[in-house]
C-alpha atoms as a PDB file:
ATOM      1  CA  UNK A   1       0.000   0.000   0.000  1.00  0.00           C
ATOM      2  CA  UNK A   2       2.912   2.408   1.166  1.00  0.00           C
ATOM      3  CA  UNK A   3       4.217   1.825  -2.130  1.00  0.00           C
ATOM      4  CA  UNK A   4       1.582   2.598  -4.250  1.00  0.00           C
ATOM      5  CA  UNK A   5       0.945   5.685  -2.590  1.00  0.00           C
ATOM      6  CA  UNK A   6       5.041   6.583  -2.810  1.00  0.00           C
ATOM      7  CA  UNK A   7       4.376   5.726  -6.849  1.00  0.00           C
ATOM      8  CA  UNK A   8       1.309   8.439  -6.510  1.00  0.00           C
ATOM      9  CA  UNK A   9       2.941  10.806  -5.046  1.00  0.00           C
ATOM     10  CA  UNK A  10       5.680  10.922  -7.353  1.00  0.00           C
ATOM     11  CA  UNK A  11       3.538  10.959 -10.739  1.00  0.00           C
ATOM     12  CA  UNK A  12       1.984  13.581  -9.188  1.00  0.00           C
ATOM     13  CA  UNK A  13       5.039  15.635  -8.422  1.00  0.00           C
ATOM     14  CA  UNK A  14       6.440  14.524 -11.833  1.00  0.00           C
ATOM     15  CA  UNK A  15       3.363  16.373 -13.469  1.00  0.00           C
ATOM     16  CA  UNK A  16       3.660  19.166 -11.310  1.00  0.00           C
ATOM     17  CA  UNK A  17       7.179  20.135 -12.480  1.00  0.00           C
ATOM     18  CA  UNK A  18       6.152  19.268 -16.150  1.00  0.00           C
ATOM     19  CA  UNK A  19       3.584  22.099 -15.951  1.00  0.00           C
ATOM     20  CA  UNK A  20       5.637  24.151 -14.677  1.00  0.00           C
ATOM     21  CA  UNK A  21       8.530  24.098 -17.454  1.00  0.00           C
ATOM     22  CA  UNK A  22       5.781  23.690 -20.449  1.00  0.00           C
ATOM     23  CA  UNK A  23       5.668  26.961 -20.535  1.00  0.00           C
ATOM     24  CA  UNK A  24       9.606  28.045 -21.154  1.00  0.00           C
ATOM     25  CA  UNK A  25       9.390  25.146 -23.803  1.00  0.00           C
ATOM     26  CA  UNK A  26       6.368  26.698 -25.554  1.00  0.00           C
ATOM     27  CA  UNK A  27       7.945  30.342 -25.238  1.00  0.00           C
ATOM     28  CA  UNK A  28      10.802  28.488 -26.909  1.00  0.00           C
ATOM     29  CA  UNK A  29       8.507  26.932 -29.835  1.00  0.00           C
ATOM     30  CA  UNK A  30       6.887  30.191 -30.373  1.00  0.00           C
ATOM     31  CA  UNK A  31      10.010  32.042 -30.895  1.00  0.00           C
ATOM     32  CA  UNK A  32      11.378  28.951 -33.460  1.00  0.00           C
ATOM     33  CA  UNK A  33       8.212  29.628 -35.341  1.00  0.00           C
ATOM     34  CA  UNK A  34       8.376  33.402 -35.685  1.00  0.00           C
ATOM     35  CA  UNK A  35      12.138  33.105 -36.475  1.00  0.00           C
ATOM     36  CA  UNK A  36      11.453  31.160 -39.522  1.00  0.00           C
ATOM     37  CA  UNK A  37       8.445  32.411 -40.883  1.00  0.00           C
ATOM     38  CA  UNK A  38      10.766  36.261 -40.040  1.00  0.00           C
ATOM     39  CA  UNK A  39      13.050  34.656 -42.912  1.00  0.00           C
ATOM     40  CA  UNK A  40      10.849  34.040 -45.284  1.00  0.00           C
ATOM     41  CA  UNK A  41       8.505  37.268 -45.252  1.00  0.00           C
ATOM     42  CA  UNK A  42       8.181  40.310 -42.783  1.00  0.00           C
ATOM     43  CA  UNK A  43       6.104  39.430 -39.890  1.00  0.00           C
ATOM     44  CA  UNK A  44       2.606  40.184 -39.040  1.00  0.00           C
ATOM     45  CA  UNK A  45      -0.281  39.744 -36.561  1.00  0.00           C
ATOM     46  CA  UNK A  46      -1.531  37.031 -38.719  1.00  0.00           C
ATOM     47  CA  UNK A  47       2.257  35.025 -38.917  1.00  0.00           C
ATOM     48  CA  UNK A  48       2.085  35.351 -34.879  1.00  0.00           C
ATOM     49  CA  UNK A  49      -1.344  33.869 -34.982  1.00  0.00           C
ATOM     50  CA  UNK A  50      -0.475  30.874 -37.103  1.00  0.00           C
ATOM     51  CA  UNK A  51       2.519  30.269 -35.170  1.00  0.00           C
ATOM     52  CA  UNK A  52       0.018  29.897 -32.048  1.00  0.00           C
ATOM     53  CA  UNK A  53      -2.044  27.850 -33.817  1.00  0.00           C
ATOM     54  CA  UNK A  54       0.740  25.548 -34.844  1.00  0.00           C
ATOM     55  CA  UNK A  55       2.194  25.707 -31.204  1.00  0.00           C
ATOM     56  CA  UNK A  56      -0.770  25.172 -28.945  1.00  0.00           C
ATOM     57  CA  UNK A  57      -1.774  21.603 -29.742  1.00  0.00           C
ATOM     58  CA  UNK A  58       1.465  20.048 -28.909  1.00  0.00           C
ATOM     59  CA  UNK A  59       1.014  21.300 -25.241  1.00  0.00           C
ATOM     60  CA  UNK A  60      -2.527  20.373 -24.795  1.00  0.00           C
ATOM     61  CA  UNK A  61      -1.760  17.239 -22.531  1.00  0.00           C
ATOM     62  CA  UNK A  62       0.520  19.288 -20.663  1.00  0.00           C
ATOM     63  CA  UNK A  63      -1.789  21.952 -20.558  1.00  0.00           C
ATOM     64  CA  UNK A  64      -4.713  19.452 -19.009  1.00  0.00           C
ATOM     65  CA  UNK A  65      -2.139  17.875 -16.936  1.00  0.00           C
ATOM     66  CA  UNK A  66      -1.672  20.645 -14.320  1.00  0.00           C
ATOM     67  CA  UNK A  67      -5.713  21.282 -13.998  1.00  0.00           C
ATOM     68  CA  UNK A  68      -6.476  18.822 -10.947  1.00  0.00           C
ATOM     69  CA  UNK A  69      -9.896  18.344 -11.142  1.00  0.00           C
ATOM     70  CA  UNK A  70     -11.926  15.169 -10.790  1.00  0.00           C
ATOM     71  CA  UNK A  71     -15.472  17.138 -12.485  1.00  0.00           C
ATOM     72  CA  UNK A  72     -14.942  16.796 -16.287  1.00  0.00           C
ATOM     73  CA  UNK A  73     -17.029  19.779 -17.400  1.00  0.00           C
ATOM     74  CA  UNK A  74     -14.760  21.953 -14.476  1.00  0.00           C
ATOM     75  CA  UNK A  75     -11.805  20.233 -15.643  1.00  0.00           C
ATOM     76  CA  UNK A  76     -12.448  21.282 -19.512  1.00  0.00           C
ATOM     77  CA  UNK A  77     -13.344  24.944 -18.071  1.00  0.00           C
ATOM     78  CA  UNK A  78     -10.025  25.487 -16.159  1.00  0.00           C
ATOM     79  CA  UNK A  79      -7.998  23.649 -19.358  1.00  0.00           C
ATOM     80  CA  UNK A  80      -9.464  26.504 -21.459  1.00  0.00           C
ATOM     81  CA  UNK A  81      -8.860  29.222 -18.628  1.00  0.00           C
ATOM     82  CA  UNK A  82      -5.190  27.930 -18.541  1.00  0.00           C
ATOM     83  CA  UNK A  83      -4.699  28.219 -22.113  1.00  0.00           C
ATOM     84  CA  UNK A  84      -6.380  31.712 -23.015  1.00  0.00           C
ATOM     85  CA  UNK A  85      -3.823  32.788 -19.535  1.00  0.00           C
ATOM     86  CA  UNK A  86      -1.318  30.944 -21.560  1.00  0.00           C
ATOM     87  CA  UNK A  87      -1.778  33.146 -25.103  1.00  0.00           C
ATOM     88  CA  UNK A  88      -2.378  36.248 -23.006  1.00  0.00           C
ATOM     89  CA  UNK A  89       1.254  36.464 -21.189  1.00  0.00           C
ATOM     90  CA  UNK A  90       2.685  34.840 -24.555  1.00  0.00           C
ATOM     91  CA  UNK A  91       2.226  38.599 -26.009  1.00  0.00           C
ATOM     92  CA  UNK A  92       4.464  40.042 -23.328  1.00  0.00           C
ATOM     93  CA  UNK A  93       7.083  37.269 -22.258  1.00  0.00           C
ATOM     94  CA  UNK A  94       8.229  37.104 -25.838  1.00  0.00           C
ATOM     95  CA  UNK A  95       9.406  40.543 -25.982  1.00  0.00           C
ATOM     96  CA  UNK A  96      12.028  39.841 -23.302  1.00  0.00           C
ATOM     97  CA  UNK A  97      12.390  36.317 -24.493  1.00  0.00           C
ATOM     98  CA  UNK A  98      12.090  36.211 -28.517  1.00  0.00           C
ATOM     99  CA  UNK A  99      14.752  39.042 -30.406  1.00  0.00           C
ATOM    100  CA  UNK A 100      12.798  38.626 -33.293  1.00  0.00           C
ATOM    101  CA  UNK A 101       9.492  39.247 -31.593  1.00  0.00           C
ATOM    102  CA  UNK A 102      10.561  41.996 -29.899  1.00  0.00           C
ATOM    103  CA  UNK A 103      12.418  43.702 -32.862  1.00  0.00           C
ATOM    104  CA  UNK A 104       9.186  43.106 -35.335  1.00  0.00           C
ATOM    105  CA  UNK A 105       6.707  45.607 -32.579  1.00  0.00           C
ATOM    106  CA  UNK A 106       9.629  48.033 -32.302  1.00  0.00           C
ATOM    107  CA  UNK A 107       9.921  48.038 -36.190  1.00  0.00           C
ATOM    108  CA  UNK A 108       5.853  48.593 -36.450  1.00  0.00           C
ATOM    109  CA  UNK A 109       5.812  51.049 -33.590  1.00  0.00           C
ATOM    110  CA  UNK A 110       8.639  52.913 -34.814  1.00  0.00           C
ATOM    111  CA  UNK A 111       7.275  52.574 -38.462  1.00  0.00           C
ATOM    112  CA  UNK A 112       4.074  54.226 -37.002  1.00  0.00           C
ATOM    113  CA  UNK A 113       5.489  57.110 -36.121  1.00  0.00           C
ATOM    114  CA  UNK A 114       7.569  57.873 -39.331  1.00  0.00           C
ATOM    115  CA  UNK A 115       4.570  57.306 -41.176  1.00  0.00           C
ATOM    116  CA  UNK A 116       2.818  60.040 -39.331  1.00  0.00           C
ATOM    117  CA  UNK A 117       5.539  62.237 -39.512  1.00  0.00           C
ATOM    118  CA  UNK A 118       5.503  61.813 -43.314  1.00  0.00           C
ATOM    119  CA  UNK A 119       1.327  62.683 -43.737  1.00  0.00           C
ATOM    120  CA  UNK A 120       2.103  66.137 -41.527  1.00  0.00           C
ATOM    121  CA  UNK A 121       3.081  69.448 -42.884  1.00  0.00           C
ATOM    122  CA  UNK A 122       3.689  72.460 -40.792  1.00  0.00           C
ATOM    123  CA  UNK A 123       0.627  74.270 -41.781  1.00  0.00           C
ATOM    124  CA  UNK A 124      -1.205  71.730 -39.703  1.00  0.00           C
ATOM    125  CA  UNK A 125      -0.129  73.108 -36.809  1.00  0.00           C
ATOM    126  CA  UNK A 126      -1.128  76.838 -37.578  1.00  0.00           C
ATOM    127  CA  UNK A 127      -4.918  75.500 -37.266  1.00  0.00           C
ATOM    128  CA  UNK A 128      -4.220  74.328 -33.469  1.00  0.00           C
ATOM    129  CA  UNK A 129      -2.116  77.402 -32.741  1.00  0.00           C
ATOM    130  CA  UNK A 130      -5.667  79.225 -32.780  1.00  0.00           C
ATOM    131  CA  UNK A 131      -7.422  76.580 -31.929  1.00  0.00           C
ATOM    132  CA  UNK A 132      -5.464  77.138 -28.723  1.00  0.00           C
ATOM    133  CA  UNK A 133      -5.881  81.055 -28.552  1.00  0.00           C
ATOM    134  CA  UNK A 134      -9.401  80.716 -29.058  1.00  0.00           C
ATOM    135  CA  UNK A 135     -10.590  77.782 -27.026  1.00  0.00           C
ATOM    136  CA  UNK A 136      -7.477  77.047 -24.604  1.00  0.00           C
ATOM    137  CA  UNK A 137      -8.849  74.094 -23.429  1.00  0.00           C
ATOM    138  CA  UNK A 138      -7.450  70.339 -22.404  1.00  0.00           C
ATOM    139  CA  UNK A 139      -8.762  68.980 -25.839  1.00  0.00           C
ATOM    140  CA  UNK A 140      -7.035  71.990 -28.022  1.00  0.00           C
ATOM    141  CA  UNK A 141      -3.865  71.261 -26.407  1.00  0.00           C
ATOM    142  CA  UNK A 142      -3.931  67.828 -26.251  1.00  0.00           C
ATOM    143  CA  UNK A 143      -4.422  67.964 -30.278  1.00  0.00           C
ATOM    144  CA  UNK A 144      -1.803  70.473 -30.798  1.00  0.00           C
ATOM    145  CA  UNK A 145       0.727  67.913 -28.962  1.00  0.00           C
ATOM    146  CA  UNK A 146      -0.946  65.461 -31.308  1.00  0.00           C
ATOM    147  CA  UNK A 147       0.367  67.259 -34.556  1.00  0.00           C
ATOM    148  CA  UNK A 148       3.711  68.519 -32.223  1.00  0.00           C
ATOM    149  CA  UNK A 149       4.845  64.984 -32.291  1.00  0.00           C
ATOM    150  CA  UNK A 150       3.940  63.664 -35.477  1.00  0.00           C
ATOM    151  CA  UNK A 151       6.333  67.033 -36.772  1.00  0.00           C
ATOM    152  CA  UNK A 152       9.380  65.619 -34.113  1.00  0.00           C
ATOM    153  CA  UNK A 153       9.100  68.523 -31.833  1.00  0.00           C
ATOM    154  CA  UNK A 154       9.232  66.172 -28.625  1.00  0.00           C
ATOM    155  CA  UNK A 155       9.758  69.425 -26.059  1.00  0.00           C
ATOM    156  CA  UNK A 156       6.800  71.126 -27.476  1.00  0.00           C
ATOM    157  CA  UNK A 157       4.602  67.656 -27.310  1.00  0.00           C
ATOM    158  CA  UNK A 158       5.266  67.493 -23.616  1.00  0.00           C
ATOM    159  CA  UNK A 159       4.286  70.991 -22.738  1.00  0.00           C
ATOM    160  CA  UNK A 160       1.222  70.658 -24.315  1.00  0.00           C
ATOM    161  CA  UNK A 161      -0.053  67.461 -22.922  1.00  0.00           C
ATOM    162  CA  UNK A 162       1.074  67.992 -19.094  1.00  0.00           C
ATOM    163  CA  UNK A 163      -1.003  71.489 -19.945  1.00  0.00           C
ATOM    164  CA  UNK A 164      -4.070  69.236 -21.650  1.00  0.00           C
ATOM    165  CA  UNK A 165      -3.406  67.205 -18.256  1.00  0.00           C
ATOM    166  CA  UNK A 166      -3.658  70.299 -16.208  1.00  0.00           C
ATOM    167  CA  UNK A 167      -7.008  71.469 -17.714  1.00  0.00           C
ATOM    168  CA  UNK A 168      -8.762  68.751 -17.646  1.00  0.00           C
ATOM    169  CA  UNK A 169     -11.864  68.311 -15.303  1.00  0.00           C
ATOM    170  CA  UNK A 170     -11.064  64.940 -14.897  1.00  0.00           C
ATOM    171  CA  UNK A 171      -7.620  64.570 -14.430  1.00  0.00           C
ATOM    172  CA  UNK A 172      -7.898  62.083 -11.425  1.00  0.00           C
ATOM    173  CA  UNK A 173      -9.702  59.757 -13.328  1.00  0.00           C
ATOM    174  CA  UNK A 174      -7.300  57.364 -15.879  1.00  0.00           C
ATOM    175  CA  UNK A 175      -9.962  56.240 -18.419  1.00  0.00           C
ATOM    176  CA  UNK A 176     -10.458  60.204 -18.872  1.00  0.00           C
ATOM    177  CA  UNK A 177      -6.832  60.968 -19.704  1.00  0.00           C
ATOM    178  CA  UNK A 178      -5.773  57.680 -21.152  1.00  0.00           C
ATOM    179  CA  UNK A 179      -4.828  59.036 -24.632  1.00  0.00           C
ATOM    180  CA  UNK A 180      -3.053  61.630 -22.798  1.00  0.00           C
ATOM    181  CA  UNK A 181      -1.036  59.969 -20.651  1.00  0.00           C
ATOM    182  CA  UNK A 182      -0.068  56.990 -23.708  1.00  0.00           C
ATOM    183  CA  UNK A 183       1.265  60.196 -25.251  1.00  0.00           C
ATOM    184  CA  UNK A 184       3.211  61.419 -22.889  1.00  0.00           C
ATOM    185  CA  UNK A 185       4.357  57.908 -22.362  1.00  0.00           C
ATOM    186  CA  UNK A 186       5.484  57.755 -25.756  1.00  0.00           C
ATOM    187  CA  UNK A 187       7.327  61.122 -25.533  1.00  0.00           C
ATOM    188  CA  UNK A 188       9.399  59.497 -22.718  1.00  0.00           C
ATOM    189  CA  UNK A 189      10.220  56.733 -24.623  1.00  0.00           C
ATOM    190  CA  UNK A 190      11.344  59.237 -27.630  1.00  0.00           C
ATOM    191  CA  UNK A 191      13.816  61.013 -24.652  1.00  0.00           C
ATOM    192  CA  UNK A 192      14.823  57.410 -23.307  1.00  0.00           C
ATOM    193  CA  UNK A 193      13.306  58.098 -20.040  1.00  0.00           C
ATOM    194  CA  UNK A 194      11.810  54.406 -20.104  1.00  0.00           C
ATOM    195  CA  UNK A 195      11.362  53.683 -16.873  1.00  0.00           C
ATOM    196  CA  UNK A 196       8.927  56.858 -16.349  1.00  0.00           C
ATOM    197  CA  UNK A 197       6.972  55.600 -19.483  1.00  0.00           C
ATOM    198  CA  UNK A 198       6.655  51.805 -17.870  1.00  0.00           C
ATOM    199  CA  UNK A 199       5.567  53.762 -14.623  1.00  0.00           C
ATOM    200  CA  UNK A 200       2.704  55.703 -16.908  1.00  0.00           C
ATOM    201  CA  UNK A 201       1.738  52.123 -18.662  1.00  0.00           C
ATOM    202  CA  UNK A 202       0.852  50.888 -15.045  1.00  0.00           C
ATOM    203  CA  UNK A 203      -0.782  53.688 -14.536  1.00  0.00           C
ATOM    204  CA  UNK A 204      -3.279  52.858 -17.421  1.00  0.00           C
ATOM    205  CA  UNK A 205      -3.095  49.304 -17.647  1.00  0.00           C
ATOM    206  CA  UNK A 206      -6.760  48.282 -17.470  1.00  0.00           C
ATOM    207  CA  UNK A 207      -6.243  44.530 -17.208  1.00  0.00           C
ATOM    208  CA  UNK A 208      -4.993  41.293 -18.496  1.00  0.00           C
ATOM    209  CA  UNK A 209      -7.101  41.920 -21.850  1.00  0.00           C
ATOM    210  CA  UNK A 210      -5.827  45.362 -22.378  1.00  0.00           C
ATOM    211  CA  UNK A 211      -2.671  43.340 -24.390  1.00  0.00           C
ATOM    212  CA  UNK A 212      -1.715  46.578 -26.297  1.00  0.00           C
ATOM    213  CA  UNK A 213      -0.795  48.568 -23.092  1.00  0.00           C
ATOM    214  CA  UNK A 214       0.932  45.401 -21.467  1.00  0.00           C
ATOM    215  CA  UNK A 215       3.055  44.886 -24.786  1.00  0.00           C
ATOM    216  CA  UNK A 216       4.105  49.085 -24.579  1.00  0.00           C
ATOM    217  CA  UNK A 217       4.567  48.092 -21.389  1.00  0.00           C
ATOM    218  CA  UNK A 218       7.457  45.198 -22.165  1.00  0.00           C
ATOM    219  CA  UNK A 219       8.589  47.070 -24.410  1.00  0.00           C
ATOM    220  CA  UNK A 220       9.750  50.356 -22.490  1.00  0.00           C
ATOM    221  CA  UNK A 221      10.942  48.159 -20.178  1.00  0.00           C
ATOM    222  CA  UNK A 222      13.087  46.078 -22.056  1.00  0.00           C
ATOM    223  CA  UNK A 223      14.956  48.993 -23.553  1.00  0.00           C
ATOM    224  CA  UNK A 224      15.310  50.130 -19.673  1.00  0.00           C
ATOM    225  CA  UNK A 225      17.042  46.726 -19.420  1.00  0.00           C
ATOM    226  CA  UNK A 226      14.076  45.259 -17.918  1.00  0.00           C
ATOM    227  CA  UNK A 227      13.671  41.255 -17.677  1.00  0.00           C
ATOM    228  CA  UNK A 228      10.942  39.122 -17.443  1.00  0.00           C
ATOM    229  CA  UNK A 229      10.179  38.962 -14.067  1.00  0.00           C
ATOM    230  CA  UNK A 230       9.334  42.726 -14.097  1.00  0.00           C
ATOM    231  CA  UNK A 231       5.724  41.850 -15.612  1.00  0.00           C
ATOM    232  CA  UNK A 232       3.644  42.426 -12.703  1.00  0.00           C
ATOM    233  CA  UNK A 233       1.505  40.138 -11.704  1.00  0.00           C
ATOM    234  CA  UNK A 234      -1.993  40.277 -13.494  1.00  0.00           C
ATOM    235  CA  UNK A 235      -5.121  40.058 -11.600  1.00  0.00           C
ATOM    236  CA  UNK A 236      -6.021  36.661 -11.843  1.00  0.00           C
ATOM    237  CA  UNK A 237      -9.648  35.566 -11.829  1.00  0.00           C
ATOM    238  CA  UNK A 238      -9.690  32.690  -9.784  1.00  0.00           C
ATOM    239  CA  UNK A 239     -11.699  30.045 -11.747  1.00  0.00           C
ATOM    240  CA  UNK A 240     -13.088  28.300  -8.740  1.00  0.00           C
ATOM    241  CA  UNK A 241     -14.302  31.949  -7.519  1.00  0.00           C
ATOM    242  CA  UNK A 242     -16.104  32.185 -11.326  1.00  0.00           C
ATOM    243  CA  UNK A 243     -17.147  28.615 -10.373  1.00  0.00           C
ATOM    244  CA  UNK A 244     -18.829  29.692  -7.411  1.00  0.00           C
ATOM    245  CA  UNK A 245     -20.560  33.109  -9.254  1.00  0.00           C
ATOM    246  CA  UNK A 246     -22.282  31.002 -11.659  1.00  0.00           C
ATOM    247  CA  UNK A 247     -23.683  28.788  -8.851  1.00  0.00           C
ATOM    248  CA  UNK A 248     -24.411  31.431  -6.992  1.00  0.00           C
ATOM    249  CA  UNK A 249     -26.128  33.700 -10.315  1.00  0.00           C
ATOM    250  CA  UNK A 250     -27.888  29.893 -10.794  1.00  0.00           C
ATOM    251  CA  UNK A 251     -29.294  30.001  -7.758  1.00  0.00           C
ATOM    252  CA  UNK A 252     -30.246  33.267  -7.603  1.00  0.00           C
ATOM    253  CA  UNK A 253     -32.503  32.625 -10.788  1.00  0.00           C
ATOM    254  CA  UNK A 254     -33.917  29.614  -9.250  1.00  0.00           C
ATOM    255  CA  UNK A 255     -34.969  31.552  -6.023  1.00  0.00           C
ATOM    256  CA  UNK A 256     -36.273  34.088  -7.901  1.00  0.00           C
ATOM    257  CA  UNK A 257     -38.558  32.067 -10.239  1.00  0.00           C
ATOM    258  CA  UNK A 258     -39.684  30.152  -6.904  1.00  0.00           C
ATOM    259  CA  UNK A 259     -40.346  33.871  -5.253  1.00  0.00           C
ATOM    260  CA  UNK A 260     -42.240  34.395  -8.421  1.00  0.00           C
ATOM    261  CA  UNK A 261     -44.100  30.906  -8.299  1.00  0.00           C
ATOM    262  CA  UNK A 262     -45.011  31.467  -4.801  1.00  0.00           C
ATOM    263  CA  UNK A 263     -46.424  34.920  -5.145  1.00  0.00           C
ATOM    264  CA  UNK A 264     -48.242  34.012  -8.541  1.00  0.00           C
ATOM    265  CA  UNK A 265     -49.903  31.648  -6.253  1.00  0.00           C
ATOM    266  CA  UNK A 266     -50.399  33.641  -3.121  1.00  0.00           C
ATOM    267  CA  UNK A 267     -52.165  36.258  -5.649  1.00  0.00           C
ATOM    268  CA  UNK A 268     -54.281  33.625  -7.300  1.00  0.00           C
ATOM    269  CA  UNK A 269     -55.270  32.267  -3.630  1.00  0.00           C
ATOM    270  CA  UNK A 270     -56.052  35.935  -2.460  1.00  0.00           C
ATOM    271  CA  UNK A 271     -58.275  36.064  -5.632  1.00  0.00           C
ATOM    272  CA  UNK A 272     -60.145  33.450  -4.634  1.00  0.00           C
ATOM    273  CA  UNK A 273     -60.664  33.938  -0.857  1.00  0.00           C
ATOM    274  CA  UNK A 274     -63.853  36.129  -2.277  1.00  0.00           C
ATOM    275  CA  UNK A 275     -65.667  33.704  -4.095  1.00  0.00           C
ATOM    276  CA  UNK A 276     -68.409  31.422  -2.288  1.00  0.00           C
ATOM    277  CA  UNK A 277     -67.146  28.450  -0.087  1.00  0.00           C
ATOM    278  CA  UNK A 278     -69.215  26.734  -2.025  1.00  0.00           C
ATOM    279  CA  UNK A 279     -66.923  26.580  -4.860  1.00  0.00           C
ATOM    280  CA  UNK A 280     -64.515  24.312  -2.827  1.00  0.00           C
ATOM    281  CA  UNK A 281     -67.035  22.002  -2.451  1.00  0.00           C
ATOM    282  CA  UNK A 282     -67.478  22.020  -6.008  1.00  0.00           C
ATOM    283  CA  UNK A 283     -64.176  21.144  -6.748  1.00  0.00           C
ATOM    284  CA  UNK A 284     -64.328  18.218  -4.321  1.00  0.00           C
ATOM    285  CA  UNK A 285     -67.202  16.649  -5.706  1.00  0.00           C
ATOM    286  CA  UNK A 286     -65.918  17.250  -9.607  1.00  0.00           C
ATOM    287  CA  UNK A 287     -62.527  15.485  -8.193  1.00  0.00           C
ATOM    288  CA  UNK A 288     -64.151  12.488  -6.459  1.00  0.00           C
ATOM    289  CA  UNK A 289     -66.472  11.818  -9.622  1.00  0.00           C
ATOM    290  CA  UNK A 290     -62.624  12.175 -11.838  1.00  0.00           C
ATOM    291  CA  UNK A 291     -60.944   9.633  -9.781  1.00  0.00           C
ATOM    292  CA  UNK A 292     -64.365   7.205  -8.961  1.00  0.00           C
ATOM    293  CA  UNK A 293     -64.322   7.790  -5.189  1.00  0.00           C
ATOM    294  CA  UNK A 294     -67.424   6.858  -3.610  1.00  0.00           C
ATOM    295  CA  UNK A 295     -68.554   5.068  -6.690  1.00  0.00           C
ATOM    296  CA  UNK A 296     -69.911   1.841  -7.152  1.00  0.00           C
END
């Protein structure tokens, strides 16, 4: 018996430490597959997403392996929490972990920006000089830094958005002054003052499905000589606490069609408290003749 359970304990442990290390092995694949298909063709959103799609079946077993749950229907729930967690932090932990990931969103986010540059003339900014003078508000400015950056003038971007910041009623709250502050996040990054910018990022960061912030994020910090273990820690949602809300939401609907049931009822029943007793008696006899009681 003791050695059956000693042969348990270890396959256990043995799967434990295999789902941990899946993960460095799939960052490895990933970065294989975006290697190769970089040699053949520039990379794009749709290269990364085949090179998931090529990746993610070879670690399903490993994936199901670490979800310890006797319930099949939970146990196919948590395998597809664990793999959408699984693409989600793939997006960031390449960027310190995959040169060739990380170089392709530098090249796009730097090709961004001299695109922009290219589509702006001067005279664009004449129109937001009065826009300024007339209506010197936190929108005015913060579309005058717009067209300052696009034209390089980095100095002249920052004054206007910390003044758009200034201005605006609503400064305090970070959905309000989001394009703002991923602005002025972007003119740190353009005067190498990364780790301000990664500070700004987790300023805004709105969650573990706001992926564009969290790979600016990665990215600012990388060039700060950030590793992975700077990714802070997303807020997980803890699948037996979603479990739990869906009984509980279940339940909730249940109660409340019985509550409904019951005062239907009560209503019908207070309805007929004003007809004639004689009713009941009625009923009775129109049952008993139904069901042959008292018949011969």
């Amino acid at each position: 018996m003791k050695f059956i359970v000693t042969i348990l304990m270890y396959a256990v442990g043995a799967l434990a430490i295999k789902a941990q290390t899946y993960k460095s092995d799939f960052r490895a694949d990933m970065c294989d597959c975006l290697t190769e298909e970089n040699l053949k063709r520039t990379l794009t959103e749709n290269a990364y997403k085949a090179c998931l799609r090529e990746t993610l079946p070879k670690y399903a077993t490993q994936i199901d392996a670490q979800v310890m749950e006797a319930d099949v229907n939970k146990k196919y729930y948590l395998g597809q929490i664990a793999r959408k967690d699984l693409l989600l932090s793939m997006q960031t932990e390449l960027i310190y972990t995959c040169e060739t990931y990380y170089k392709h969103l530098n090249y796009q986010r730097t090709s961004k920006k001299l695109i922009a540059r290219e589509n702006v003339k001067e005279s664009d900014l004449e129109k937001y000089d009065q826009m300024v003078a007339l209506t010197p508000n936190a929108m005015s400015y913060f579309m005058r830094a717009e067209v300052q950056f696009k034209l390089g003038d980095i100095k002249a971007t920052e004054a206007d958005v910390n003044k758009s910041l200034e201005l605006n009623p609503n400064k305090e709250n970070v959905k309000s002054t989001r394009h703002q502050l991923l602005l002025l996040a972007w003119v740190y990054e353009e005067q190498e003052r990364f780790k301000e910018a990664v500070a700004l990022y987790d300023k805004i960061y709105f969650g573990e499905l706001d992926t564009e912030v969290a790979k600016l994020r990665a990215l600012a910090d990388k060039k700060a000589g950030g590793t992975m273990a700077n990714i802070p820690a997303v807020k997980e949602i803890e699948s037996n606490k979603e479990t739990k809300a869906v009984t509980r939401r279940s339940k909730t609907e249940n109660n409340k069609s019985s509550e409904a049931t019951v005062t239907k009822s009560n209503k019908s029943n207070r309805g007929n408290t004003t007809k004639p007793i004689e009713n009941k008696a009625k009923d009775t006899s129109k049952l008993r003749k139904l069901f042959k009681i008292g018949n011969e």
